[in-house]
Every structure is written in structure tokens, then in C-alpha cells.
C-alpha atoms as a PDB file:
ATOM      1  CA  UNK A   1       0.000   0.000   0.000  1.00  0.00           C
ATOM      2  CA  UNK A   2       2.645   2.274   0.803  1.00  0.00           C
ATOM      3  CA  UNK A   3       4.410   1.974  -2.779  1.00  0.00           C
ATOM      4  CA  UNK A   4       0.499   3.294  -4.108  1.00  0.00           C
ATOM      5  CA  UNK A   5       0.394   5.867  -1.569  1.00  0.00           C
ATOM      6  CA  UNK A   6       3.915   6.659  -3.336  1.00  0.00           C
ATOM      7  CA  UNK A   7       2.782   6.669  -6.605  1.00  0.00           C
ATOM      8  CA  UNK A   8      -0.247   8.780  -6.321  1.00  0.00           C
ATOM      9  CA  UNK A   9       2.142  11.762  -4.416  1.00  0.00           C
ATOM     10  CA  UNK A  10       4.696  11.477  -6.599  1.00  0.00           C
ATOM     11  CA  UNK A  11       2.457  11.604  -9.571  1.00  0.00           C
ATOM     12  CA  UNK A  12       0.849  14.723  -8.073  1.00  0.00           C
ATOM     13  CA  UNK A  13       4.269  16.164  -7.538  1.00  0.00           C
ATOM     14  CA  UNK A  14       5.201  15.378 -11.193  1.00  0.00           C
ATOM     15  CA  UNK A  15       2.173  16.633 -12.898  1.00  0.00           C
ATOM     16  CA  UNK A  16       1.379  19.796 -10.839  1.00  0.00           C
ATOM     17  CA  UNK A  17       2.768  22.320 -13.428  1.00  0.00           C
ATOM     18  CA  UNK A  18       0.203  20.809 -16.219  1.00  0.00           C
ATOM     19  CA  UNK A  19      -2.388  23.459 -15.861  1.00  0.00           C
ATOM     20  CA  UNK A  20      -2.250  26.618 -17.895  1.00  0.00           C
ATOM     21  CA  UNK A  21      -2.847  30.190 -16.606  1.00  0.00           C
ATOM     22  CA  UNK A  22      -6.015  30.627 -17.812  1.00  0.00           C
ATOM     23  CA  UNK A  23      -6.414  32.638 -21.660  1.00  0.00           C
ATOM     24  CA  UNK A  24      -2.492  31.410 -22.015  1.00  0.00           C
ATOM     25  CA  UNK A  25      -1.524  29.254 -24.947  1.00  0.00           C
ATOM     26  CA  UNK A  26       2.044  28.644 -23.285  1.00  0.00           C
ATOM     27  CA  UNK A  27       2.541  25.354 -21.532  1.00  0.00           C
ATOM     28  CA  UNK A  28       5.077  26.301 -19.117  1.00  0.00           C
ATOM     29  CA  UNK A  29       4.750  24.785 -15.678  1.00  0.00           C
ATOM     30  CA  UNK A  30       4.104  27.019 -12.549  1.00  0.00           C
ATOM     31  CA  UNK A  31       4.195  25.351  -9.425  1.00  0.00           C
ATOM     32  CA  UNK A  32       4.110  26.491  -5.962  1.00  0.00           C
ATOM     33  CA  UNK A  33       7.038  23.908  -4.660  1.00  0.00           C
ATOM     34  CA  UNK A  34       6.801  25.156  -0.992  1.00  0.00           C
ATOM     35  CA  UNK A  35       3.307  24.409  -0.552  1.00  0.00           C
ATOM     36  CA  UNK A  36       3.584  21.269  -2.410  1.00  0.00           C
ATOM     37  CA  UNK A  37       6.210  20.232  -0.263  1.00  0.00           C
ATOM     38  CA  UNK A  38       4.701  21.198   2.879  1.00  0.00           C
ATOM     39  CA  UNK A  39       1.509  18.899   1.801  1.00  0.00           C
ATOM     40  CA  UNK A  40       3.623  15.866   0.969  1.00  0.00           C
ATOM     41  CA  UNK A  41       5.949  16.051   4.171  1.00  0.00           C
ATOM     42  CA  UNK A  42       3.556  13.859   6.298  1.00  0.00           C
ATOM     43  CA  UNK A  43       4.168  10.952   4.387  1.00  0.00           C
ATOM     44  CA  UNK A  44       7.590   8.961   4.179  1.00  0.00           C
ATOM     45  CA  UNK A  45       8.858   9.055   0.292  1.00  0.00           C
ATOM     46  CA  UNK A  46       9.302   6.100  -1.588  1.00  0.00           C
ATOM     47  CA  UNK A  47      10.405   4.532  -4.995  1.00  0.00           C
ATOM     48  CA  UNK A  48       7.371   4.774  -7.440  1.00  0.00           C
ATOM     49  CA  UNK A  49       7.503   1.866  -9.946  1.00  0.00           C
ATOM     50  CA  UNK A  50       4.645   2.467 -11.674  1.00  0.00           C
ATOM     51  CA  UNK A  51       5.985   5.048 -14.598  1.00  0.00           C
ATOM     52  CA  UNK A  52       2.896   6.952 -14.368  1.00  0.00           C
ATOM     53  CA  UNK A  53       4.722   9.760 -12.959  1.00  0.00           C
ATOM     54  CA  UNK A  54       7.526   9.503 -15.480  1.00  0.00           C
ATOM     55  CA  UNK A  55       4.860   8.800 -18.726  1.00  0.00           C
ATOM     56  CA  UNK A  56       2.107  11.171 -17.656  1.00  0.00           C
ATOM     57  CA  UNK A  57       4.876  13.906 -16.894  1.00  0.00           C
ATOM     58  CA  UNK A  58       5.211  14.100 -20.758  1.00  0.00           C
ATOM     59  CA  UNK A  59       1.341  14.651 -21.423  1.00  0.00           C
ATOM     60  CA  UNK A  60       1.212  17.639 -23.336  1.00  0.00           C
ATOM     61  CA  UNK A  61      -1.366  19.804 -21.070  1.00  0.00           C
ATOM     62  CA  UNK A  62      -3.720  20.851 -23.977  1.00  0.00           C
ATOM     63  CA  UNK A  63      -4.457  17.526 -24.223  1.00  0.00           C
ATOM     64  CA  UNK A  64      -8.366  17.692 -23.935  1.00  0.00           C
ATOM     65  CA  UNK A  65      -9.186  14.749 -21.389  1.00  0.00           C
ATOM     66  CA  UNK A  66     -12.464  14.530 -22.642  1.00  0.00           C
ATOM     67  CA  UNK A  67     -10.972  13.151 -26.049  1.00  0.00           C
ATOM     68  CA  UNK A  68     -10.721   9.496 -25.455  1.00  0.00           C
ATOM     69  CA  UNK A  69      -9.037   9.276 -29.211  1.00  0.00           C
ATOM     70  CA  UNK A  70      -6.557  12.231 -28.446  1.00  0.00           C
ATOM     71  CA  UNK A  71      -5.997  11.184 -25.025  1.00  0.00           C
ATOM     72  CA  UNK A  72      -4.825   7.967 -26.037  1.00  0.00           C
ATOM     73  CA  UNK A  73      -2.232   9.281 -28.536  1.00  0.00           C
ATOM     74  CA  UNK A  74      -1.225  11.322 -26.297  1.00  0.00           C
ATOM     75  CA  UNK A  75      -0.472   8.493 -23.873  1.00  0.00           C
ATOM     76  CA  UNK A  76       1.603   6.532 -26.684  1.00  0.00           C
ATOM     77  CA  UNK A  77       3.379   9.507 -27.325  1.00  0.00           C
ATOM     78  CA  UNK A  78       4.518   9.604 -23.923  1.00  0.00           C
ATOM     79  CA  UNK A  79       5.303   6.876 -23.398  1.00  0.00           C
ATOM     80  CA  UNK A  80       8.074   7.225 -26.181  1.00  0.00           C
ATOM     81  CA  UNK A  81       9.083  10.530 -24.826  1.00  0.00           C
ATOM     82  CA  UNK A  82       9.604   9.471 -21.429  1.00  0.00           C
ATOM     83  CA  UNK A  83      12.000   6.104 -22.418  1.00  0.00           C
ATOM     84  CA  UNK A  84      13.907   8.762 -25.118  1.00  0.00           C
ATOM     85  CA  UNK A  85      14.388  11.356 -21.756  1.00  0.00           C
ATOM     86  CA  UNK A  86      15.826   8.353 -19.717  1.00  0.00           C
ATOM     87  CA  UNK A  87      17.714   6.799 -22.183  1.00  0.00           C
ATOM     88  CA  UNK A  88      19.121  10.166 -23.490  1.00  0.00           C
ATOM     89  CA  UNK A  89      19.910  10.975 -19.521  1.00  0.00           C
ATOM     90  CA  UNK A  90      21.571   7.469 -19.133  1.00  0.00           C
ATOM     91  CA  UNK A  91      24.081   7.666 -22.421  1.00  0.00           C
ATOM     92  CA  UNK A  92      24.945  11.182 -21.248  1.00  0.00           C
ATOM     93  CA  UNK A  93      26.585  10.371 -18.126  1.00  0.00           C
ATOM     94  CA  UNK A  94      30.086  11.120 -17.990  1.00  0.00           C
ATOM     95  CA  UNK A  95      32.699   7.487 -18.543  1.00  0.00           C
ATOM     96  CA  UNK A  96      33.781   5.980 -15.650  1.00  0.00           C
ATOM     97  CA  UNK A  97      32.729   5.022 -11.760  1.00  0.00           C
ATOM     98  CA  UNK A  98      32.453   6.686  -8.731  1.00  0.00           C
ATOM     99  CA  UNK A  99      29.199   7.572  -6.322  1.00  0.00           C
ATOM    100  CA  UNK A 100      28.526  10.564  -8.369  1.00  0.00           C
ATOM    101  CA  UNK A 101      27.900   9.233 -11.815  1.00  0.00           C
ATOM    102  CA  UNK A 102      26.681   5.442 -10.716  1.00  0.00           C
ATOM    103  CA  UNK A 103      24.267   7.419  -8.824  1.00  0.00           C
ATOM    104  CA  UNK A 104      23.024   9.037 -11.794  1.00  0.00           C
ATOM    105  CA  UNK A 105      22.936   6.116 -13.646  1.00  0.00           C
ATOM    106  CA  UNK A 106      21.192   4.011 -10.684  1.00  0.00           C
ATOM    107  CA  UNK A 107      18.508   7.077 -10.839  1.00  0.00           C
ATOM    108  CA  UNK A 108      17.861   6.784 -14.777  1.00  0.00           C
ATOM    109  CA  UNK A 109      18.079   3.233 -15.101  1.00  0.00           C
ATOM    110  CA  UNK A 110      15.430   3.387 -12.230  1.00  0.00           C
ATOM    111  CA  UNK A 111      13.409   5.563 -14.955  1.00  0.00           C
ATOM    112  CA  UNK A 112      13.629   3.534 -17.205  1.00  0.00           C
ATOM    113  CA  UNK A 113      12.531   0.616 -15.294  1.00  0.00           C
ATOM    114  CA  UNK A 114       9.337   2.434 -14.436  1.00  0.00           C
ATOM    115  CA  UNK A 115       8.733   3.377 -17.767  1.00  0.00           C
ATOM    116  CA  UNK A 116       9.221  -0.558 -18.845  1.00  0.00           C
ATOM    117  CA  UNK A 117       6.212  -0.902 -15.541  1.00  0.00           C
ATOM    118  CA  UNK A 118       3.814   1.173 -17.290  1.00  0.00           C
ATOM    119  CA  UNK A 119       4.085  -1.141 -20.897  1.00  0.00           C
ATOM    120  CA  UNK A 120       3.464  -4.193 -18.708  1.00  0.00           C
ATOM    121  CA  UNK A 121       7.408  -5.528 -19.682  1.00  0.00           C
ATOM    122  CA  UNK A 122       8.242  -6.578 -15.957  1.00  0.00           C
ATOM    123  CA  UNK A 123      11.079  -8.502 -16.972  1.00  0.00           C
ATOM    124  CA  UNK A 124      12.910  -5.477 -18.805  1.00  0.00           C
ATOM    125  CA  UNK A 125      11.293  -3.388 -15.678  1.00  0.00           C
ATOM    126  CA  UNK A 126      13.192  -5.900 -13.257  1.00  0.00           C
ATOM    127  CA  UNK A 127      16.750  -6.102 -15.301  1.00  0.00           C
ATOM    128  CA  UNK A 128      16.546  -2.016 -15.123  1.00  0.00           C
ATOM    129  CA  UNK A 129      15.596  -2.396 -11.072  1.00  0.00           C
ATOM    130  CA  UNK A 130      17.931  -4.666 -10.406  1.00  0.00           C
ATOM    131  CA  UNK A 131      20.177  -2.683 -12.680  1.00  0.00           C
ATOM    132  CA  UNK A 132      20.289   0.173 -10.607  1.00  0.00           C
ATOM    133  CA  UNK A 133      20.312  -1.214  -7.357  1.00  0.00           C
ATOM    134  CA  UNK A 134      23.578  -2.849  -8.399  1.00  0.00           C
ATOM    135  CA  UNK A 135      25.476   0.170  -9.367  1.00  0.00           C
ATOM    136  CA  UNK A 136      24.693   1.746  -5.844  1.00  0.00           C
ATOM    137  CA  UNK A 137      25.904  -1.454  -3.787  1.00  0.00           C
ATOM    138  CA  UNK A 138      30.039  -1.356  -3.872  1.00  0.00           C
ATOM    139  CA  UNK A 139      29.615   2.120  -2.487  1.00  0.00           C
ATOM    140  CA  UNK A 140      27.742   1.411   0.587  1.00  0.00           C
ATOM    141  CA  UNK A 141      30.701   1.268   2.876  1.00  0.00           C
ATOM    142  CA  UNK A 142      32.623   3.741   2.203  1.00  0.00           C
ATOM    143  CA  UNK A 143      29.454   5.959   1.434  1.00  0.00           C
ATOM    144  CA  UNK A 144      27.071   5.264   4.320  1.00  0.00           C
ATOM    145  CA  UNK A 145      24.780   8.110   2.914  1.00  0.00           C
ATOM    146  CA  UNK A 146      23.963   5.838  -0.416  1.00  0.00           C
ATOM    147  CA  UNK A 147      22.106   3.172   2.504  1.00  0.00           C
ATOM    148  CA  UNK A 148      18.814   4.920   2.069  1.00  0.00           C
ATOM    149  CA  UNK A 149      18.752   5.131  -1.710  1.00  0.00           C
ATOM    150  CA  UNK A 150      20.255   1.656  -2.118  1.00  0.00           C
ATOM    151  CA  UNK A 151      17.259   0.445   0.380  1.00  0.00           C
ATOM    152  CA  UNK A 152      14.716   1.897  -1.372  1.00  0.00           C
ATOM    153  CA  UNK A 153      16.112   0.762  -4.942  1.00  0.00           C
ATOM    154  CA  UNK A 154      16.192  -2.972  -3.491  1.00  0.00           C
ATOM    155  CA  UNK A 155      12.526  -2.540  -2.396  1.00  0.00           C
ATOM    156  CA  UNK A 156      11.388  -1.438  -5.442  1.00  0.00           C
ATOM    157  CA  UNK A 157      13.252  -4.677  -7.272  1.00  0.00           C
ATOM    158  CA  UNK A 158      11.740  -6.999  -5.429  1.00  0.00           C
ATOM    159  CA  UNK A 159       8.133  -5.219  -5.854  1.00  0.00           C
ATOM    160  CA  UNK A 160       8.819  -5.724  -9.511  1.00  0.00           C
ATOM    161  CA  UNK A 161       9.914  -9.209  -9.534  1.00  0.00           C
ATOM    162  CA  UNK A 162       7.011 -10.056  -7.604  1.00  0.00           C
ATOM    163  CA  UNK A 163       4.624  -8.413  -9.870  1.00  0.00           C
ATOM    164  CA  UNK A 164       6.586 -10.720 -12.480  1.00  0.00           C
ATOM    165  CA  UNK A 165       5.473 -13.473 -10.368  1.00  0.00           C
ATOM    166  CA  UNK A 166       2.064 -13.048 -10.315  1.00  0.00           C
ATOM    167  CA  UNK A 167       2.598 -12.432 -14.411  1.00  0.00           C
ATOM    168  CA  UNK A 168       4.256 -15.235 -14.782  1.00  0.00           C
ATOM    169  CA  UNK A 169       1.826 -17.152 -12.418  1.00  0.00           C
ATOM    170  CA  UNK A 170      -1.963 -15.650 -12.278  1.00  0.00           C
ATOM    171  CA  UNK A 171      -2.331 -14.385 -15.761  1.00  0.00           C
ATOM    172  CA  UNK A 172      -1.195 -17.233 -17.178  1.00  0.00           C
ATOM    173  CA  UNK A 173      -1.907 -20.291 -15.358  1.00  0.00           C
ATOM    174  CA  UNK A 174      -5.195 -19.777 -13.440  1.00  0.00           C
ATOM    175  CA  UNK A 175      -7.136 -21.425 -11.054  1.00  0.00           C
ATOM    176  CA  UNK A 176      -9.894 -20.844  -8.444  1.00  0.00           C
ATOM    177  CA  UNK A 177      -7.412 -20.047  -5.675  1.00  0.00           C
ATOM    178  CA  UNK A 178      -4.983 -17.688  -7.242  1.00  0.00           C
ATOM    179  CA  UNK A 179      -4.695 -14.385  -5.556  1.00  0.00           C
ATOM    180  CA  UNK A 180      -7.269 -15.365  -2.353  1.00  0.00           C
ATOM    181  CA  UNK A 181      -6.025 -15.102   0.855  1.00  0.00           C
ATOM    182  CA  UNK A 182      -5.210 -17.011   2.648  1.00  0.00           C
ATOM    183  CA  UNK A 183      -3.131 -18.732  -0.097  1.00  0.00           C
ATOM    184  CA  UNK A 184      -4.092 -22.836  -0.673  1.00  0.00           C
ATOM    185  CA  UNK A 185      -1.988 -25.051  -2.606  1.00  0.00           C
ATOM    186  CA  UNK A 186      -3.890 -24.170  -6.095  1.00  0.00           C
ATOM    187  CA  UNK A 187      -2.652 -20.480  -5.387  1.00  0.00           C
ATOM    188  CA  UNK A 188       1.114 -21.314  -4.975  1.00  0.00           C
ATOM    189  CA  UNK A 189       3.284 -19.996  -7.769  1.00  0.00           C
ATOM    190  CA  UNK A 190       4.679 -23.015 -10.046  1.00  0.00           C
ATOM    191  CA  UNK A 191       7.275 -20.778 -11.646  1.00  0.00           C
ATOM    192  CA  UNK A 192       8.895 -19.637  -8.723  1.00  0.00           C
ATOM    193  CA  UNK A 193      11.796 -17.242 -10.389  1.00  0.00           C
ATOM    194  CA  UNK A 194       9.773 -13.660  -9.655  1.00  0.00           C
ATOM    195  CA  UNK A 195       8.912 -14.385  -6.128  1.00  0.00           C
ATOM    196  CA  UNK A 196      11.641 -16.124  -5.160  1.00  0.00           C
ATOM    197  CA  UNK A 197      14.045 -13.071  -6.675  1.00  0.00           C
ATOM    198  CA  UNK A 198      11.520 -10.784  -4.816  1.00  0.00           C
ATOM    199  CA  UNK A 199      11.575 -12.254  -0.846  1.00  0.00           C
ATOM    200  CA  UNK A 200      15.460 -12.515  -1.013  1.00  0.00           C
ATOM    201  CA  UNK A 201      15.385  -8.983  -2.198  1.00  0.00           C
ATOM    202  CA  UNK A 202      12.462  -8.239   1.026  1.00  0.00           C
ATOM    203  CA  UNK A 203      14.779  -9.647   3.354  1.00  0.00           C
ATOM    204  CA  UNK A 204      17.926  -7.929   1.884  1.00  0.00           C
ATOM    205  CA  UNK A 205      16.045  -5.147   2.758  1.00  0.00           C
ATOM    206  CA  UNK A 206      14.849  -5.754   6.416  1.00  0.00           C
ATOM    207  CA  UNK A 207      18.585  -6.375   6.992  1.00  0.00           C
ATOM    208  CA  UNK A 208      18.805  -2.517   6.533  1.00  0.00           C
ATOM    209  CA  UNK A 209      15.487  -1.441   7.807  1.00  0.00           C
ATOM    210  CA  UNK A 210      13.911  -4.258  10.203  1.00  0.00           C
ATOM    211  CA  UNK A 211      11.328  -2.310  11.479  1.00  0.00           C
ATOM    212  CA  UNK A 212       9.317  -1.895   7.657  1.00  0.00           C
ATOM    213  CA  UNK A 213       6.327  -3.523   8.855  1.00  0.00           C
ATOM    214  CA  UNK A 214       4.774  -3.389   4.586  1.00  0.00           C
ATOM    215  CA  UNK A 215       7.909  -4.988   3.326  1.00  0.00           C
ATOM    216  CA  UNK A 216       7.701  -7.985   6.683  1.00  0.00           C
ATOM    217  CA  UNK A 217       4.230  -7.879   5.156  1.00  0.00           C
ATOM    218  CA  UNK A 218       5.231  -8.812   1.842  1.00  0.00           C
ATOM    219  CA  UNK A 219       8.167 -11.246   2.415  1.00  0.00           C
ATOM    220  CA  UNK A 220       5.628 -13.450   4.627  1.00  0.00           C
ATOM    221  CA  UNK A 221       3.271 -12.940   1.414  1.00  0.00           C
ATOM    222  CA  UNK A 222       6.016 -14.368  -0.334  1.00  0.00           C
ATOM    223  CA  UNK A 223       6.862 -17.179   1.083  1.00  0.00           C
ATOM    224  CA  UNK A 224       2.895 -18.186   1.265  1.00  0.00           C
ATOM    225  CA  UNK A 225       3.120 -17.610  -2.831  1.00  0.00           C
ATOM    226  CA  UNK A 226       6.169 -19.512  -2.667  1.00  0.00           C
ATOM    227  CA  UNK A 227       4.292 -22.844  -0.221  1.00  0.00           C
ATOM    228  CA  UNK A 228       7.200 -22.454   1.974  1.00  0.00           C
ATOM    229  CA  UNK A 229       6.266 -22.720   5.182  1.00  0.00           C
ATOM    230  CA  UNK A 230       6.366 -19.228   7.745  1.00  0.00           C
ATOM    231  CA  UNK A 231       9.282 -20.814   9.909  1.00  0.00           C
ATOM    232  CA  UNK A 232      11.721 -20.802   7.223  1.00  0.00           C
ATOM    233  CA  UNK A 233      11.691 -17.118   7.875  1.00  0.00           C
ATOM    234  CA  UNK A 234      13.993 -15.512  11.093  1.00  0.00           C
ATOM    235  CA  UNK A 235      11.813 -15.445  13.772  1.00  0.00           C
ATOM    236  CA  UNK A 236      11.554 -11.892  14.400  1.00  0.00           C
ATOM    237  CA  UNK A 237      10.081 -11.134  10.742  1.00  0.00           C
ATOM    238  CA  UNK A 238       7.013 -13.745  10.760  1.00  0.00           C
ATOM    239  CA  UNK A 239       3.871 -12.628  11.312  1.00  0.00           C
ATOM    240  CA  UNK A 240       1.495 -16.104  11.585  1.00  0.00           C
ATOM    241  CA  UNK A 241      -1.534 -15.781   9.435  1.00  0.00           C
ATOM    242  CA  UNK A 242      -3.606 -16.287  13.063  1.00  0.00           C
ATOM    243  CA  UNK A 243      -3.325 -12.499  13.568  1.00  0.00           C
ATOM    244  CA  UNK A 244      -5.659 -12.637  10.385  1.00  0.00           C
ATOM    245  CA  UNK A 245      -8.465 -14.496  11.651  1.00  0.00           C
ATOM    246  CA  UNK A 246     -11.545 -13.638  12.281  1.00  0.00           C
ATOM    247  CA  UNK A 247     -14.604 -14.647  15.121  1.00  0.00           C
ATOM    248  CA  UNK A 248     -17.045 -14.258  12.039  1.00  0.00           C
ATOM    249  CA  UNK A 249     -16.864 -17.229  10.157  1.00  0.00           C
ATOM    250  CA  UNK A 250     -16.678 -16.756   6.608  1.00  0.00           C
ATOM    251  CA  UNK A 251     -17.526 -18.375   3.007  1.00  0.00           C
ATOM    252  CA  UNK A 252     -14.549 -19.675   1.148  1.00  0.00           C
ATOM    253  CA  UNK A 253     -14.067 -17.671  -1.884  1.00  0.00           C
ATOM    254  CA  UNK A 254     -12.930 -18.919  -5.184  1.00  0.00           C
ATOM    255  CA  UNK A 255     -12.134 -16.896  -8.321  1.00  0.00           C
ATOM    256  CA  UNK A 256     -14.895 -18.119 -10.887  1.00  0.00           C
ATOM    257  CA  UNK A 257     -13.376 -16.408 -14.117  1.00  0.00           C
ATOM    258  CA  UNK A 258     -11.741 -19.479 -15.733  1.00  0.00           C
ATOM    259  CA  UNK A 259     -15.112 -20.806 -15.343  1.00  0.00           C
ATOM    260  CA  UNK A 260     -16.911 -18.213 -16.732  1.00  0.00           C
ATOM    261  CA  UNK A 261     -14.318 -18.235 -19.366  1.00  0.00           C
ATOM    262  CA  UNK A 262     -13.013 -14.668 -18.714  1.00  0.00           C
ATOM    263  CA  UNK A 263      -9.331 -13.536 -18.735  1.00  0.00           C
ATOM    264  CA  UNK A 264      -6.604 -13.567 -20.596  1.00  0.00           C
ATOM    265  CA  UNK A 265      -6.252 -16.168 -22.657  1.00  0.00           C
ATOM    266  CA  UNK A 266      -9.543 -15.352 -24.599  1.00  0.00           C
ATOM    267  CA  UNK A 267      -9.414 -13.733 -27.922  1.00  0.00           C
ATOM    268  CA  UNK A 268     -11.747 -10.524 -27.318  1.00  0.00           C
ATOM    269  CA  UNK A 269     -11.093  -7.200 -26.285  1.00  0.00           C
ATOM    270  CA  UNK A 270      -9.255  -6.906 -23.409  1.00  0.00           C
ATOM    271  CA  UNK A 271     -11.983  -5.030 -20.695  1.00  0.00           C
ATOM    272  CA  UNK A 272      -9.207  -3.531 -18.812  1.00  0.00           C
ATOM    273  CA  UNK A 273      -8.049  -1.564 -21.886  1.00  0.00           C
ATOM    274  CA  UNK A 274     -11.036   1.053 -21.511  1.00  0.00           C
ATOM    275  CA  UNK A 275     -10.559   0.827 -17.537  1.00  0.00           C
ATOM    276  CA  UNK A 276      -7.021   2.588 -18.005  1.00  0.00           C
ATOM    277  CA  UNK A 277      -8.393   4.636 -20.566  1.00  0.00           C
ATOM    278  CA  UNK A 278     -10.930   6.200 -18.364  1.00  0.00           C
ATOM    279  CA  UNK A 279      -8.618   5.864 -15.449  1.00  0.00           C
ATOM    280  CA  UNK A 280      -6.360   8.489 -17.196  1.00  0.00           C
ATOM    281  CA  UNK A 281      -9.371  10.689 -17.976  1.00  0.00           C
ATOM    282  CA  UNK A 282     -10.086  11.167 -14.225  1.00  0.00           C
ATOM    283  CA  UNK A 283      -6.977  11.137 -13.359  1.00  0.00           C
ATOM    284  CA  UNK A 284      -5.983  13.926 -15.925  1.00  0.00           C
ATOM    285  CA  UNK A 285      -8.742  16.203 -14.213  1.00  0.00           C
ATOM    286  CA  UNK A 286      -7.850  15.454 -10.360  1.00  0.00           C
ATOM    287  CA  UNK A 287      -4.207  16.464 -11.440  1.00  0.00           C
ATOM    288  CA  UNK A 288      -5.001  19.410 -12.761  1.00  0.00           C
ATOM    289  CA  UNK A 289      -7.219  20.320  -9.777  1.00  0.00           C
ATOM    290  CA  UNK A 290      -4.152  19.930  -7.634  1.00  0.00           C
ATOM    291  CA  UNK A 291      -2.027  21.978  -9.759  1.00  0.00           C
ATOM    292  CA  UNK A 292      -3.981  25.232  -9.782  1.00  0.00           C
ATOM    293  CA  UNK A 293      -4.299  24.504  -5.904  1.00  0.00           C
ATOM    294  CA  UNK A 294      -0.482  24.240  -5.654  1.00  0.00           C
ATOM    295  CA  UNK A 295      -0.214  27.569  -7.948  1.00  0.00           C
ATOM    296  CA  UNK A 296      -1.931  29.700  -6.218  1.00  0.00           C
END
């Protein structure tokens, strides 16, 4: 929940400048950074691996978001833009290796992993996640300050690997007890290579901040996905699925859409494709809101 929370500030952060003084044709951003920053510094920042800050960044903002049509070549179009910017930033950093300049790499490989998010190519997203986390990791001794940045890079690798999980799993091989908690056999990954990339990269990163309750959330998560059972994990990072149950006793639920012959593997429109679509609508307006707030 925490990496959402992310994503929606730092999309609002990114995106604040789209609105236009009004009876302007210019497109320059105007953004009132102290106030944004003053509305954002309740909540602890964190690595956004979604790419809709990076791709909606590079929304033109006279793009009417009314205009399904326009909207979505405007969303195609930045998505090109925004993997150009990276890649353009990346082949401009200066030869050689020191914190400096492996820092900016880590940073625009991180881009361009987020960017890869967006398309749905988690396995390009994960190389550029892992990517960057690597480049930050000899300096960590000699350059304690890198720890925070190199902790937040690891979390957001393992995020993405496990998303590639449950691609590589739950999209593709189905059954009634994918993605229900708590996890039965039928919902345990049979390709194991996201997950299992993903908890050691959890637990790499409780080594450096122990008390993350999420990311303790998620490595327990993953070793359910995994059918491992919760003692193979260090005592003080399980948390027993008994602090989950409940004195109402419920229905099992089961996930009916192979039955009812829905998902991906039919050939018909994908349903989700006019979700995002009107997703981005809404989300172009509520943006906008918050950026003639933020420029007053």
C-alpha cells in the first residue's frame, strides 16, 4: 500500500505544473514547490515503480481529457518521450565510476525501469531495477549516505519481480485459488523465479530497515506464494496468518473467471483496456485540480 500511496504523491508532484494560466496558450509549468512540499511532508517518500509519474509527466497539457481518441495518442506519445528522456539521460553520463555518476545512472536506469512498468514488460522493468540497485551497492561502505537510496532501490526490485510473479503465475496459469487469501496449494506460484528473486530482495532489505512492517508484510506474502512454510523465515520477521483471523466465520471464496471463461487467454477485447483509458481521464482532471491549488 505504501508503494500506491507513493505513486499517487509522486504523480501529483510530477504533474502539478500541467495546468495553464487561464487565456495562455504557453505550456510552461508554474508550481508552488513550498506548498507542495509542505503537503507531501507527512508521508515517508518512496520509490514509485509504476511510470505513471515519469509517462504522464510528458502529457502535453492541452491535451483535452475529454478526447478518449486524443488522449490515447497522447499516452503513446509519452510513453516514447519518457524512455527517449531516460535513455538520453543514461548515455549522457560522464565514462567511468564513482558515487557521483553510478548514482546518476542508478537514478535513470530506475526511470527507465518504471517506464518498462507502465508497458506491462516486468522482466525489462526488473533487469533495469535490479540494474540500478547494483550500481549503488560497492559504495555502501565507504558511502554510508547511499544506505537509504540503495534500500529503497532494493525494495522497489523486489516489488517488480514479484509483480513478475504473479505475471508469470496468475495471468497465465489460473485457477480458483490464485490471488485469495489465505493462499491454498492451487494459489502457490509453479514458476517460482519472480517471487523467489523478490523475498530474497524483502529480506535484503529488512537487513537494513527491520522495522518496515509493509515490506515484513510482503516477504511473509512471499513465502505463502512460494508454499514455503512461515518458519523458514527468522523469527523476528514472521507474522502467523492467526493475527488474520476472524470470530465471524466466513464463506470460502474462489475466483470463478476461468469458469466463466473470462481472462486472458480469450481472444476478445481486453476489458481492462477502456478501464485505463478512463482511469487516465479522471486522473488527468484530479491532477489538474491539484495543480492550480499548488499555484496559487
Amino acid at each position: 500500500m505504501r508503494i500506491l500511496a507513493g505513486s499517487a504523491i509522486a504523480a501529483a508532484l510530477a504533474l502539478l505544473g500541467l495546468t495553464v494560466a487561464h487565456g495562455q496558450q504557453s505550456t510552461e509549468r508554474s508550481v508552488n514547490w513550498e506548498r507542495a512540499r509542505q503537503a507531501i511532508s507527512k508521508y515517508r517518500p518512496v520509490i514509485d515503480n509504476s511510470g505513471l509519474v515519469e509517462v504522464d509527466a510528458q502529457i502535453d497539457s492541452t491535451v483535452d481529457a475529454e478526447d478518449l481518441g486524443a488522449l490515447c495518442q497522447a499516452r503513446k506519445a509519452a510513453i516514447v518521450a519518457a524512455r527517449k528522456r531516460s535513455t538520453d539521460a543514461l548515455n549522457g553520463v560522464v565514462a567511468g565510476h564513482d558515487p557521483i555518476t553510478d548514482e546518476q545512472r542508478a537514478n535513470f536506469y530506475r526511470l527507465l525501469g518504471s517506464v518498462d512498468s507502465f508497458e506491462g514488460k516486468v522482466n525489462d522493468a526488473a533487469k533495469n531495477f535490479d540494474a540500478a540497485r547494483d550500481l549503488l551497492a560497492p559504495y555502501l561502505k565507504d558511502y554510508p549516505d547511499l544506505s537509504k537510496k540503495y534500500a529503497m532501490l532494493v525494495e522497489a526490485a523486489a516489488v517488480e519481480h514479484m509483480r513478475q510473479g504473479e505475471v508469470d503465475n496468475c495471468l497465465v496459469m489460473s485457477t480458483p485459488d490464485r490471488c485469495i487469501f489465505p493462499l491454498r496449494p492451487g494459489g502457490h506460484h509453479h514458476d517460482t523465479a519472480g517471487v523467489d528473486s523478490a523475498l530474497k530482495g524483502f529480506l535484503e532489505y529488512l537487513k537494513l530497515q527491520p522495522n518496515d512492517l509493509e515490506v515484513r508484510w510482503l516477504a511473509n506474502l512471499s513465502t505463502m506464494i512460494l508454499g514455503r512454510d512461515e518458519n523458514t523465515l527468522p523469527a523476528e520477521l514472521r507474522i502467523p496468518v492467526s493475527v488474520f483471523a476472524s470470530p465471524v466465520k466466513m464463506p470460502r471464496f474462489y475466483d470463478v473467471a476461468p469458469a466463466a471463461r473470462l481472462g486472458r487467454t480469450q481472444k476478445r477485447p481486453r476489458a481492462d483496456a477502456l478501464i485505463k483509458d478512463r482511469a487516465m481521464r479522471y486522473r488527468l482532471r484530479s491532477l489538474r485540480r491539484a495543480a492550480r491549488k499548488f499555484s496559487r
